[in-house]
Protein backbone atom coordinates (compact mmCIF):
# COMPACT_ATOMS: atom_id res chain seq x y z
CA UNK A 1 82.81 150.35 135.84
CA UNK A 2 82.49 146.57 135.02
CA UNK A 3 84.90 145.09 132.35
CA UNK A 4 84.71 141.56 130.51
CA UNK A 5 87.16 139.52 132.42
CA UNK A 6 90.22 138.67 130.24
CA UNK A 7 93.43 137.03 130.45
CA UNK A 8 94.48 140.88 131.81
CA UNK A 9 91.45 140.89 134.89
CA UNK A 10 91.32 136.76 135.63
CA UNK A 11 92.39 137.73 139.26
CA UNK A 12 89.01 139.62 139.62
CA UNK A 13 87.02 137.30 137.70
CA UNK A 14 85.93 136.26 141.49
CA UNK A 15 84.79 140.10 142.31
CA UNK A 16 81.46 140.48 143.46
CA UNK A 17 79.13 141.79 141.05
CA UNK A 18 77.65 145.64 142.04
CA UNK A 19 74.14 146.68 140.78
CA UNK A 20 76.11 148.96 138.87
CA UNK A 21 77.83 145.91 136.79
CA UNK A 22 74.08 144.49 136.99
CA UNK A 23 72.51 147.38 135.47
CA UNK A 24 74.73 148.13 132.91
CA UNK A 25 74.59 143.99 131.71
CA UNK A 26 70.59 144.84 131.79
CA UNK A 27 70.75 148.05 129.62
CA UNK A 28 73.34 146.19 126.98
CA UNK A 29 70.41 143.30 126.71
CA UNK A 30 68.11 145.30 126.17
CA UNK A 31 69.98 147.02 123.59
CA UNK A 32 70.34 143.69 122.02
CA UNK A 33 66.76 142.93 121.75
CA UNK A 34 65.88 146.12 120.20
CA UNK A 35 68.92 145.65 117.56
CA UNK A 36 67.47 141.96 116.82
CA UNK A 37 70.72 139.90 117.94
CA UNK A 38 68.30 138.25 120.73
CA UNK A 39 64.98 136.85 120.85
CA UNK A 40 62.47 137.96 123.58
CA UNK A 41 62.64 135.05 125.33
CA UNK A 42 66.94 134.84 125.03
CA UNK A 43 66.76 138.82 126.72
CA UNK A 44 64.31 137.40 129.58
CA UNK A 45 66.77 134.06 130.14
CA UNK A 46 69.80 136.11 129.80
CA UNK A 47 68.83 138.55 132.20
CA UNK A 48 67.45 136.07 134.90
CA UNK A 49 71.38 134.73 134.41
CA UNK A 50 72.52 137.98 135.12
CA UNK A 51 70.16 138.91 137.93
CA UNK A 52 71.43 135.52 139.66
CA UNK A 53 75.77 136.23 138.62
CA UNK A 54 76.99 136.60 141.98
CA UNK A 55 80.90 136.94 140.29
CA UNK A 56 82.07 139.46 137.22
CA UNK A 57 82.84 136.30 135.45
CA UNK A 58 79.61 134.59 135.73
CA UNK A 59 77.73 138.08 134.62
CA UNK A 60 80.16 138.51 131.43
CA UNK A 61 79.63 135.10 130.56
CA UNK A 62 75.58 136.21 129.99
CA UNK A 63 77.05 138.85 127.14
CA UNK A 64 80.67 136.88 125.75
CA UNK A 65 78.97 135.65 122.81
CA UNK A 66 77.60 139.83 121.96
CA UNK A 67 79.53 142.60 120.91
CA UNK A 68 79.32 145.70 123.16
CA UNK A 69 76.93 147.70 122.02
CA UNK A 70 77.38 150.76 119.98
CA UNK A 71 75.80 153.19 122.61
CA UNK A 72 78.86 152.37 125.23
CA UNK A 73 81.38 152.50 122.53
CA UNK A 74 81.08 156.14 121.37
């Protein structure tokens, strides 16, 4: 399952992102369109970033700035 890097996962900030961690950045976007935190055009540049993140840190940096959405928190 794919975790925001933190102090406590820096060494796998570097991990290769799965389509797993892909998928599940996707689904939280979309999430965040339909609850109005993103525009449109902020989901579609958000998730070119993450179709492009090659690392776990450079896919959580396309979600740092949103919380995680109530769906996954439950």
């Amino acid at each position: 399952m794919w975790v925001r890097p933190s102090r406590s996962t820096a060494p796998y900030s570097s991990t290769p992102v799965t389509s797993l961690d892909r998928e599940q950045v996707l689904a939280d976007l979309v999430q965040h369109s339909v609850d109005g935190r993103i525009t449109i055009a902020e989901h579609a540049e958000r998730s070119g970033q993450a179709l492009r993140a090659s690392t776990c840190s450079e896919l959580a940096a396309v979600t740092a700035d949103l919380p995680v959405p109530e769906s996954r928190t439950g």
